[in-house]
PDB file of N, CA and C in Angstrom:
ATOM      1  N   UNK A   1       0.839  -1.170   0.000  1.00  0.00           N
ATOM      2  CA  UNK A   1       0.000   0.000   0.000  1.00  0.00           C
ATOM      3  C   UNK A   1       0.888   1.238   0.000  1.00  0.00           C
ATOM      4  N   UNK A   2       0.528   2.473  -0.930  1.00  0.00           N
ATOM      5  CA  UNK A   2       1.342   3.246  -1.043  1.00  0.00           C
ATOM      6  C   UNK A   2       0.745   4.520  -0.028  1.00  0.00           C
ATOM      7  N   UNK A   3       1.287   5.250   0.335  1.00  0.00           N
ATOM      8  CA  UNK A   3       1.049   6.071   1.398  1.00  0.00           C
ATOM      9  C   UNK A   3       1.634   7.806   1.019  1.00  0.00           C
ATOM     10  N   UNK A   4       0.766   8.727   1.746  1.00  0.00           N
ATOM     11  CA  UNK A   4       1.010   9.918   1.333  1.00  0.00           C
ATOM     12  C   UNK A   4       2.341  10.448   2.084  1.00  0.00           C
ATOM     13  N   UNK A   5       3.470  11.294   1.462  1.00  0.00           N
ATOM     14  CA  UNK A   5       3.958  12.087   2.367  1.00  0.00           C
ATOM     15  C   UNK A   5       3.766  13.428   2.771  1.00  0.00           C
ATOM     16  N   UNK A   6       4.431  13.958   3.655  1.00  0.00           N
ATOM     17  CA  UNK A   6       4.105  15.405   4.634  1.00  0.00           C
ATOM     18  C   UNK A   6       4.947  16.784   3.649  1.00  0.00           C
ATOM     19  N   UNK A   7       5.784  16.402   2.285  1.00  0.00           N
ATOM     20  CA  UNK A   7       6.124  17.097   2.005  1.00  0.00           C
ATOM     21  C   UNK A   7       5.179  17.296   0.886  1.00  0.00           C
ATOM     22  N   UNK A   8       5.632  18.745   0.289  1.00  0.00           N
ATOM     23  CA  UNK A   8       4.703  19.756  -0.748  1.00  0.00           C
ATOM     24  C   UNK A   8       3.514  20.653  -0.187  1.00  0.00           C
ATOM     25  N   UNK A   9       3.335  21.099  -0.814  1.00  0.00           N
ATOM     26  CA  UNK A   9       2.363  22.506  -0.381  1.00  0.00           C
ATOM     27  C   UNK A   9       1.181  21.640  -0.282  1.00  0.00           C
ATOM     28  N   UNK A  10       0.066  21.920   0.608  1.00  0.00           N
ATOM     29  CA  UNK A  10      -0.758  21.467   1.359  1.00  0.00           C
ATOM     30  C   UNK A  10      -1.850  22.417   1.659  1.00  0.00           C
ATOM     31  N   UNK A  11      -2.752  22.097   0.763  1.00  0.00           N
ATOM     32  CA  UNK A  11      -4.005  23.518   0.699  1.00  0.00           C
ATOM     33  C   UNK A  11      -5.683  22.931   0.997  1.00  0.00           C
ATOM     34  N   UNK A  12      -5.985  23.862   1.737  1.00  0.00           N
ATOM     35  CA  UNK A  12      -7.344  23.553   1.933  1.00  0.00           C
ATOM     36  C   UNK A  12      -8.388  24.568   1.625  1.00  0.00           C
ATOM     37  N   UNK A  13      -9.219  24.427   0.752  1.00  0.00           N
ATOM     38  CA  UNK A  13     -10.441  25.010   0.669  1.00  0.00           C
ATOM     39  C   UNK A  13     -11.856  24.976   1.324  1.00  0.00           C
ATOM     40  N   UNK A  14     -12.078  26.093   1.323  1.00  0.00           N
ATOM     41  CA  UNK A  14     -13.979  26.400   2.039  1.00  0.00           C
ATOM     42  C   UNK A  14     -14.510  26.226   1.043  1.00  0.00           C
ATOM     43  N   UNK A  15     -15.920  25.611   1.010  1.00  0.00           N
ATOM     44  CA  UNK A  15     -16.855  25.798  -0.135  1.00  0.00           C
ATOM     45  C   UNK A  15     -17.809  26.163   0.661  1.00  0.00           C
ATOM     46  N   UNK A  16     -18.305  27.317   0.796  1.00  0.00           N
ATOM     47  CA  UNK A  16     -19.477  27.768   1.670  1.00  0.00           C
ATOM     48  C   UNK A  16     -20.856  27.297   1.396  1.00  0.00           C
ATOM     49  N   UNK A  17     -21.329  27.296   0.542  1.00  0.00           N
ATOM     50  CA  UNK A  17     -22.371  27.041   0.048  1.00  0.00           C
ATOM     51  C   UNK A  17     -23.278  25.696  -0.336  1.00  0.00           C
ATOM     52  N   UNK A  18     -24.220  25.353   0.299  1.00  0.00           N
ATOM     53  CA  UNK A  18     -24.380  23.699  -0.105  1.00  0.00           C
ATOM     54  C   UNK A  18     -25.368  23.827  -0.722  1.00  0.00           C
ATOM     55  N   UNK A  19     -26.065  24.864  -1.774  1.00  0.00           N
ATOM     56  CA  UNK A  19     -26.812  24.885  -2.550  1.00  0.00           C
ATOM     57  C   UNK A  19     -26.233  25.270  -3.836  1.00  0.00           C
ATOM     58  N   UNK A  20     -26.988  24.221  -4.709  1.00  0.00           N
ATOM     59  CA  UNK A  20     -26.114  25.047  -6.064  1.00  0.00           C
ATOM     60  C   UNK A  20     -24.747  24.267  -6.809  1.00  0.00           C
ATOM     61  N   UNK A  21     -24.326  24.440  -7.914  1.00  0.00           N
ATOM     62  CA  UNK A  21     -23.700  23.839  -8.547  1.00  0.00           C
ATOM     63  C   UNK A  21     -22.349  24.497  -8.859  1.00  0.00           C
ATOM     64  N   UNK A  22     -22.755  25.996  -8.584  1.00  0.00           N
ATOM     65  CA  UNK A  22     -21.496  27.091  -9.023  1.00  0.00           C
ATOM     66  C   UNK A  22     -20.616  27.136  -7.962  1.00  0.00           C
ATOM     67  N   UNK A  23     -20.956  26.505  -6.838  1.00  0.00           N
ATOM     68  CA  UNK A  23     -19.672  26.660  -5.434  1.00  0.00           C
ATOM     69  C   UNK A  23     -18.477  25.962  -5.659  1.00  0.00           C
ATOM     70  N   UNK A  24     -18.902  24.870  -6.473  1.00  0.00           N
ATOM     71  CA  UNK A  24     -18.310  23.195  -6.200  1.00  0.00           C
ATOM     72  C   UNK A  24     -17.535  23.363  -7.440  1.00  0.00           C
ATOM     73  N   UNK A  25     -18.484  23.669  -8.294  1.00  0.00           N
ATOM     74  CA  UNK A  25     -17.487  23.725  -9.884  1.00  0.00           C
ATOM     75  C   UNK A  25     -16.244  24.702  -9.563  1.00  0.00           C
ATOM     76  N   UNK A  26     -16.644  25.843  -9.192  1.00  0.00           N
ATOM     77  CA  UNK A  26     -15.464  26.966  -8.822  1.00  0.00           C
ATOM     78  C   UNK A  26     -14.171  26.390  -8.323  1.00  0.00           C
ATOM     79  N   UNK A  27     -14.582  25.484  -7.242  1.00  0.00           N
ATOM     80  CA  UNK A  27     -13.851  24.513  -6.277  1.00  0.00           C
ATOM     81  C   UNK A  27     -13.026  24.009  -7.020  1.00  0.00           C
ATOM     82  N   UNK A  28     -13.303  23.174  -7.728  1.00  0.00           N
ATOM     83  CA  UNK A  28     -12.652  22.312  -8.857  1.00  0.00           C
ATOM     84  C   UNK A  28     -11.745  22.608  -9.968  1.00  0.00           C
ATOM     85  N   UNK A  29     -12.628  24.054 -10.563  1.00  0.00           N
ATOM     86  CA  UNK A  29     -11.293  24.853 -11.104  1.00  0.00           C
ATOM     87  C   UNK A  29     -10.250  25.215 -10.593  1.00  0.00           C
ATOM     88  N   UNK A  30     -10.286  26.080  -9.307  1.00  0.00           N
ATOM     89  CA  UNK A  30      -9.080  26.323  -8.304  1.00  0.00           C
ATOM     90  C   UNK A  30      -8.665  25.067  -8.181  1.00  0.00           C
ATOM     91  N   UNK A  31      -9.131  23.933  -7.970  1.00  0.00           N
ATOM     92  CA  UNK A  31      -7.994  23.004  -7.634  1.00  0.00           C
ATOM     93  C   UNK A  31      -7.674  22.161  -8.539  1.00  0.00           C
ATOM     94  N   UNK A  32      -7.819  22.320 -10.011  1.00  0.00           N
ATOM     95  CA  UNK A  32      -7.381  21.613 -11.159  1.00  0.00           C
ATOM     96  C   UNK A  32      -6.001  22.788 -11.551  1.00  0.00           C
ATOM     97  N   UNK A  33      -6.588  24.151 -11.523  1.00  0.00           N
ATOM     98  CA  UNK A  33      -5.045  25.283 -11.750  1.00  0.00           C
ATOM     99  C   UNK A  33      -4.036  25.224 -10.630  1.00  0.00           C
ATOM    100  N   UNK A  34      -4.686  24.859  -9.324  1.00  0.00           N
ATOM    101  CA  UNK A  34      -3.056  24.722  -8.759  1.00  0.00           C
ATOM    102  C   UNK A  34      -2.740  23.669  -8.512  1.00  0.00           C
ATOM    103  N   UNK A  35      -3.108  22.454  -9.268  1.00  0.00           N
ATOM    104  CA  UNK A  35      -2.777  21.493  -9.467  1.00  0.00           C
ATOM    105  C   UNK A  35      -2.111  21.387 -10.919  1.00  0.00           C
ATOM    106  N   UNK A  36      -2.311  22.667 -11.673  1.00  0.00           N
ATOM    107  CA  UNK A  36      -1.381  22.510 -12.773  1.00  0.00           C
ATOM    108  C   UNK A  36      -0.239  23.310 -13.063  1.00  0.00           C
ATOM    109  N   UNK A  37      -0.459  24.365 -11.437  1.00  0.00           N
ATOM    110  CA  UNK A  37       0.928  25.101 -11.562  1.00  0.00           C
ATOM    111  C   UNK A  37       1.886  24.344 -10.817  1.00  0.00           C
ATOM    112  N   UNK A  38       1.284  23.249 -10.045  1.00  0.00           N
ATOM    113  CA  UNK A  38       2.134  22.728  -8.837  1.00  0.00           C
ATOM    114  C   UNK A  38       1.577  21.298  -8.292  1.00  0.00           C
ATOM    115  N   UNK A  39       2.250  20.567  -9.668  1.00  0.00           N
ATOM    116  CA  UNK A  39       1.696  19.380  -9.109  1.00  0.00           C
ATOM    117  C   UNK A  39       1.975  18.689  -8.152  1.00  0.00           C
ATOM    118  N   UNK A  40       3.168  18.984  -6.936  1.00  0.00           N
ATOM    119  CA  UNK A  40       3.359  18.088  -5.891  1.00  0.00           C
ATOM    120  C   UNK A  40       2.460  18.245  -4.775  1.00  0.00           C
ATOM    121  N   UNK A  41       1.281  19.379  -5.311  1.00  0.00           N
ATOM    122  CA  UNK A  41       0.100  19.713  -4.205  1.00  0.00           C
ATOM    123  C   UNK A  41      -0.847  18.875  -3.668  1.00  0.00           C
ATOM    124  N   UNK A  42      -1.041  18.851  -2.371  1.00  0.00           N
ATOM    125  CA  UNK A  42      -2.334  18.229  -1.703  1.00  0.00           C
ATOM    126  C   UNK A  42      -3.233  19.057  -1.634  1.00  0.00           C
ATOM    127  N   UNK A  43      -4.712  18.850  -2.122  1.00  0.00           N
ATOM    128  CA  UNK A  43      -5.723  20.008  -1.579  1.00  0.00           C
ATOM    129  C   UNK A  43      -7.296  19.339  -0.871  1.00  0.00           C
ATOM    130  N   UNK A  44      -7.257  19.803  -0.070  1.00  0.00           N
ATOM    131  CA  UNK A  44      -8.295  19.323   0.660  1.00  0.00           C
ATOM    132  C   UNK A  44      -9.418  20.488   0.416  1.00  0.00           C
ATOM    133  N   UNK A  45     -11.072  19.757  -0.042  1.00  0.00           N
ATOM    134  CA  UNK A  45     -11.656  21.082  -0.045  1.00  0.00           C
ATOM    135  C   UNK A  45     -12.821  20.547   0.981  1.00  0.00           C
ATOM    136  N   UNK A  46     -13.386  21.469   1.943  1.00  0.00           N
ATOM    137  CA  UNK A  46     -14.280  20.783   3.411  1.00  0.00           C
ATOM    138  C   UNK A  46     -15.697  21.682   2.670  1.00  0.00           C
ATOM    139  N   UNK A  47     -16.426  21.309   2.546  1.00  0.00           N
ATOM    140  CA  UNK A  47     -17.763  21.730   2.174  1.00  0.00           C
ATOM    141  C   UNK A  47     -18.960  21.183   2.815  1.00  0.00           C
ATOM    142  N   UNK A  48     -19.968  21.934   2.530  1.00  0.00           N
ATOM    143  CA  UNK A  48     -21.437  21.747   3.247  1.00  0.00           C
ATOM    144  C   UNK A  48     -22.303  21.073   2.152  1.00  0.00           C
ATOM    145  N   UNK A  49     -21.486  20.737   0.792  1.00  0.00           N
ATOM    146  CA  UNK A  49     -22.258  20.152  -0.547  1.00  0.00           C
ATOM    147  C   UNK A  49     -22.205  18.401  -0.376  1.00  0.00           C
ATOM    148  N   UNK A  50     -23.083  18.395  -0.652  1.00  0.00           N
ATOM    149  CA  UNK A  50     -22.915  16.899  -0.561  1.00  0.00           C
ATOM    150  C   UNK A  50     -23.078  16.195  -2.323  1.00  0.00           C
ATOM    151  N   UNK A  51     -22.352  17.764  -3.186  1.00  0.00           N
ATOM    152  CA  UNK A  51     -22.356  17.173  -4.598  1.00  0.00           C
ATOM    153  C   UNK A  51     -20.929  16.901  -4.783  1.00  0.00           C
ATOM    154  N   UNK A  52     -20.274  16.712  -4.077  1.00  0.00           N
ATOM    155  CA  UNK A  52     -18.644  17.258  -4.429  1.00  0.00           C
ATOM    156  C   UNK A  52     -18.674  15.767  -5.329  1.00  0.00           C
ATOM    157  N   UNK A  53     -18.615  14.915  -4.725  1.00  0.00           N
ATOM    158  CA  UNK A  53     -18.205  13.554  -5.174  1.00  0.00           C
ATOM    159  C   UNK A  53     -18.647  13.370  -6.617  1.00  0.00           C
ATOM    160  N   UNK A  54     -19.455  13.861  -7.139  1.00  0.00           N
ATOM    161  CA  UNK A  54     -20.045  13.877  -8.510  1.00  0.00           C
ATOM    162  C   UNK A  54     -19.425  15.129  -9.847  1.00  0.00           C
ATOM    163  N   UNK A  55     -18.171  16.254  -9.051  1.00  0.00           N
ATOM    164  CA  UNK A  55     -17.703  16.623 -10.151  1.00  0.00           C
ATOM    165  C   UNK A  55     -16.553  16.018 -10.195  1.00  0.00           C
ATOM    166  N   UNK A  56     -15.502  15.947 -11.432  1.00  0.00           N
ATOM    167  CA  UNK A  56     -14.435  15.115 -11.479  1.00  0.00           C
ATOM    168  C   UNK A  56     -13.602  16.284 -10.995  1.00  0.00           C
ATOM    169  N   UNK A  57     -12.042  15.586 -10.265  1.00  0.00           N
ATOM    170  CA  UNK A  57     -11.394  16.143  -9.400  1.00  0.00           C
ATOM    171  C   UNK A  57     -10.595  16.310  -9.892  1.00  0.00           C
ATOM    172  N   UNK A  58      -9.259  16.891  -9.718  1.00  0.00           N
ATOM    173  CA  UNK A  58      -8.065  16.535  -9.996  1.00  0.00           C
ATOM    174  C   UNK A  58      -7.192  15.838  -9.440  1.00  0.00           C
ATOM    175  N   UNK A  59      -5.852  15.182 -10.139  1.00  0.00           N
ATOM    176  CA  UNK A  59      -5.332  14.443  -8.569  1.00  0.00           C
ATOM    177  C   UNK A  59      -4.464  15.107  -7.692  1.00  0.00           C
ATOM    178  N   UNK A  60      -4.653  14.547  -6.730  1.00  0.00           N
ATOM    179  CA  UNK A  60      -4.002  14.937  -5.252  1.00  0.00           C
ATOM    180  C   UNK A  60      -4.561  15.866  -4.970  1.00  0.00           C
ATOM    181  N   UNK A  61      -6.168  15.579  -5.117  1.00  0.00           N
ATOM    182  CA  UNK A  61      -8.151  16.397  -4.462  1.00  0.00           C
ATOM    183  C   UNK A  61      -8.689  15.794  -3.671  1.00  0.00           C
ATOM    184  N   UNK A  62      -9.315  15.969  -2.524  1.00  0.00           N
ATOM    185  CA  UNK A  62      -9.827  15.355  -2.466  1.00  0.00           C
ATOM    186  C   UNK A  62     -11.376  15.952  -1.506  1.00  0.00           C
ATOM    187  N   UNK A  63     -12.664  15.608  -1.008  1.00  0.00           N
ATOM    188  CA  UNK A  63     -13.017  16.536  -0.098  1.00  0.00           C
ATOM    189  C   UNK A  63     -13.795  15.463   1.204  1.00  0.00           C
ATOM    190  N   UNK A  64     -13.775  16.547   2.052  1.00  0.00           N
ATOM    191  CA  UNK A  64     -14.517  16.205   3.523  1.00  0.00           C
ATOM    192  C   UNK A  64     -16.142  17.029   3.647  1.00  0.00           C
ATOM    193  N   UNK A  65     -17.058  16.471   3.450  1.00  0.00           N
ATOM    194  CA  UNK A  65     -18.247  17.001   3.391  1.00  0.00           C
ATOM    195  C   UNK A  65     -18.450  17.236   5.171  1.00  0.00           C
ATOM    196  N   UNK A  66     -18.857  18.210   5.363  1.00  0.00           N
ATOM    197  CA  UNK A  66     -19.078  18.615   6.670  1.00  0.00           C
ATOM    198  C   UNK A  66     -20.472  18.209   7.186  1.00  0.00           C
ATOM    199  N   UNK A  67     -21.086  18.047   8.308  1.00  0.00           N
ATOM    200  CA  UNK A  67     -22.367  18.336   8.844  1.00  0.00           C
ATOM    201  C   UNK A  67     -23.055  19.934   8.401  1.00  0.00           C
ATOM    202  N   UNK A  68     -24.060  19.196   7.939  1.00  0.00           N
ATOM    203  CA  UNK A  68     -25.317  20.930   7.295  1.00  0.00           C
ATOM    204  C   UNK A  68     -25.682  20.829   8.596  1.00  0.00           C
ATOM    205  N   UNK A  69     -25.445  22.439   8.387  1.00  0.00           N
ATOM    206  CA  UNK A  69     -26.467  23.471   8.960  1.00  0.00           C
ATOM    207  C   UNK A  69     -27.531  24.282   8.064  1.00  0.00           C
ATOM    208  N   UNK A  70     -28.206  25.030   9.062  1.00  0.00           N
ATOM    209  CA  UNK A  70     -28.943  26.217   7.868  1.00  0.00           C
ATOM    210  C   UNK A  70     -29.414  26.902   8.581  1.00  0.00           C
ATOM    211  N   UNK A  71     -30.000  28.378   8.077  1.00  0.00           N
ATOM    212  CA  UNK A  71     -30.296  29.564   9.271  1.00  0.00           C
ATOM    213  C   UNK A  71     -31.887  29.133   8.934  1.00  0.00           C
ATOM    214  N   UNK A  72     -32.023  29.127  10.262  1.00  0.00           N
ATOM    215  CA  UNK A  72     -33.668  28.914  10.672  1.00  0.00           C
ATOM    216  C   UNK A  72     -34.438  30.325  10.595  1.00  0.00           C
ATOM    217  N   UNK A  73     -33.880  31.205  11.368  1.00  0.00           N
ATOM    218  CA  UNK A  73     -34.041  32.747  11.130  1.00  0.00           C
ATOM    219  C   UNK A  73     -33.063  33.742  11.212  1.00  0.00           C
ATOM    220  N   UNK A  74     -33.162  35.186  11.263  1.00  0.00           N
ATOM    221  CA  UNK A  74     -31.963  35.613  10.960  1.00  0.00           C
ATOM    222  C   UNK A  74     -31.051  35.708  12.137  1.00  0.00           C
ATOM    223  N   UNK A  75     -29.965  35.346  12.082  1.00  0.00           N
ATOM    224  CA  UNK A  75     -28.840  34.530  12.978  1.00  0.00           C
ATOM    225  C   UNK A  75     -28.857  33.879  13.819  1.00  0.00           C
ATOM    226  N   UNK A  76     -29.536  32.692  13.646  1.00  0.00           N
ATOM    227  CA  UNK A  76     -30.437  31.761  14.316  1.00  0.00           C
ATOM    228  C   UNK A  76     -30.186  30.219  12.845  1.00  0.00           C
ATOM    229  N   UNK A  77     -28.553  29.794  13.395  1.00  0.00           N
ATOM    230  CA  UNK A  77     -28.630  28.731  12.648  1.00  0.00           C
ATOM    231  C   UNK A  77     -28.952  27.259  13.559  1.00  0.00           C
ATOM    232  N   UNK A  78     -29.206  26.450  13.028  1.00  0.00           N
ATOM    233  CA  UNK A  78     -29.815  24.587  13.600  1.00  0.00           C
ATOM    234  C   UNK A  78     -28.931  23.785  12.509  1.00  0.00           C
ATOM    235  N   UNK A  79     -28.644  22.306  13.301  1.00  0.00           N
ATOM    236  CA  UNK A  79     -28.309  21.447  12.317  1.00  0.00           C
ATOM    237  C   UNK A  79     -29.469  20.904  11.703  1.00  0.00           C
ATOM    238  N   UNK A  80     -29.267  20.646  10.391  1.00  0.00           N
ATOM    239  CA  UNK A  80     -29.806  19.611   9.339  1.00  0.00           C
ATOM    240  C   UNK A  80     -30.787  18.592   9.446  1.00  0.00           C
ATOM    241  N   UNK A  81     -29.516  17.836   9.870  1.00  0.00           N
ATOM    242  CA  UNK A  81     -29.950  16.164   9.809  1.00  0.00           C
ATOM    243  C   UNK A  81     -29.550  15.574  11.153  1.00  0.00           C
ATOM    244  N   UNK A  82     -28.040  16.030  11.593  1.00  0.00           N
ATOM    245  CA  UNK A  82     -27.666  15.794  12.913  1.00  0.00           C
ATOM    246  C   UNK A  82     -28.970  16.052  13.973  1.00  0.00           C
ATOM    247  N   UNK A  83     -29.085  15.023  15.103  1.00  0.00           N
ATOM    248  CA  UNK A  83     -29.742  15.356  16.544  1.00  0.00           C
ATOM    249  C   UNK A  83     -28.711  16.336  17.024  1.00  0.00           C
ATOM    250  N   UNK A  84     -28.167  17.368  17.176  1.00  0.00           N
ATOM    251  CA  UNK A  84     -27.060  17.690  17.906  1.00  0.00           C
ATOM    252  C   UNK A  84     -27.924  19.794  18.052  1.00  0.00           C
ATOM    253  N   UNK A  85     -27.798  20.678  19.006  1.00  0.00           N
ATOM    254  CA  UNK A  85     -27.747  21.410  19.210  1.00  0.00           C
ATOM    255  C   UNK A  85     -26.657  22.107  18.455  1.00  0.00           C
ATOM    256  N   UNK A  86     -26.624  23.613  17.928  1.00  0.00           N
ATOM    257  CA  UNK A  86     -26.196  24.131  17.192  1.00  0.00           C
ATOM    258  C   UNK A  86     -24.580  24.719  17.929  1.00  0.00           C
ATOM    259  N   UNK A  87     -24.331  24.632  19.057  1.00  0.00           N
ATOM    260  CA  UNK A  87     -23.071  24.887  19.767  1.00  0.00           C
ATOM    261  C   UNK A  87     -22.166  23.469  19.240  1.00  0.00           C
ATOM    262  N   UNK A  88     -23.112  21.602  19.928  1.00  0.00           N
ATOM    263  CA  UNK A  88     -22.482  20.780  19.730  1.00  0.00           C
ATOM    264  C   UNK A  88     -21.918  20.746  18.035  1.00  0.00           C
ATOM    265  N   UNK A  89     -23.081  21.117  17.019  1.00  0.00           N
ATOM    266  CA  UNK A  89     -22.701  20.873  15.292  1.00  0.00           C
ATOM    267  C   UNK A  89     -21.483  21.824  14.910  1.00  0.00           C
ATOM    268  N   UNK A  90     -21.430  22.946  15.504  1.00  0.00           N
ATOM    269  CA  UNK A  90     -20.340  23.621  15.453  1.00  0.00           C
ATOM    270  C   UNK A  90     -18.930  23.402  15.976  1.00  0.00           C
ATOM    271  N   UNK A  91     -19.109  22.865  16.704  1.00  0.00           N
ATOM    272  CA  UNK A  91     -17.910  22.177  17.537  1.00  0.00           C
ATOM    273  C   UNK A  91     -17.559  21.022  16.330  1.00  0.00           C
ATOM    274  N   UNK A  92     -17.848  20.211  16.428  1.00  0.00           N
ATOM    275  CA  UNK A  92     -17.942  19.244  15.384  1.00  0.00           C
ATOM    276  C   UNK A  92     -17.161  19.694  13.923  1.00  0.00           C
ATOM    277  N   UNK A  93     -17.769  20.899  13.308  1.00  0.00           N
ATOM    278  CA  UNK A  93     -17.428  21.493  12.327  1.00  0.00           C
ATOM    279  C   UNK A  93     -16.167  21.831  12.054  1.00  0.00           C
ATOM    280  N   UNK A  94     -15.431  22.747  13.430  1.00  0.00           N
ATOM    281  CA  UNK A  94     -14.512  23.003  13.719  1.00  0.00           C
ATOM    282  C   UNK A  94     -13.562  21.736  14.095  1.00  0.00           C
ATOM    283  N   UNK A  95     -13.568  20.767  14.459  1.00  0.00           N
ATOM    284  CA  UNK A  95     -12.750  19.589  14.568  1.00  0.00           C
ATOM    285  C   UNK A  95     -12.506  19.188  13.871  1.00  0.00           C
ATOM    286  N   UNK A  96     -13.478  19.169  12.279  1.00  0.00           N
ATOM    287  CA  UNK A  96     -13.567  18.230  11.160  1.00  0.00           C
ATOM    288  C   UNK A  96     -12.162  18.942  10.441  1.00  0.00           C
ATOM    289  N   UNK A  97     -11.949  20.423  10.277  1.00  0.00           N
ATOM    290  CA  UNK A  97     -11.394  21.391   9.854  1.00  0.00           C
ATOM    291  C   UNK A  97     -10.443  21.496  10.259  1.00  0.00           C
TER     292      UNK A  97
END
């Protein structure tokens, strides 16, 4: 089994948005160009989409879909799907990251 090493530039992306098709594609461009200025790159992109897996990547891409949230009212966000209170989903969020 071949295994990653700790050297080369090492990038991670936000994809804010888990609606929509234009977050993820964007995603993918940024990480197909610096994957073609610099191919010894790792890029991790952490998103709230749960489409990532369905655009094609480039290599040494890869992503971590996070726990959804969503604003219930105005600044007044809840998790999703999780049972979890919006302090615990955040916590969570931040660990995943």
């Amino acid at each position: 089994m071949e295994t990653g090493t700790a050297e080369g530039l090492r990038i991670a992306i936000y994809s804010q948005d888990g609606f929509g098709l234009g977050h993820m594609q964007r995603t993918c461009s940024i990480a197909w160009e610096i994957y073609r200025l610099r191919e010894e790159a790792s890029i991790l992109t952490f998103s709230d989409s749960q489409l990532g897996q369905f655009f094609p990547i480039s290599p040494h891409h890869d992503y971590i879909k996070l726990p959804s949230i969503a604003k219930d009212s105005p600044g007044n966000w809840k998790a999703t799907h999780l049972s979890m209170s919006f302090p615990e989903i955040l916590h969570l969020r931040k660990q995943l990251i």
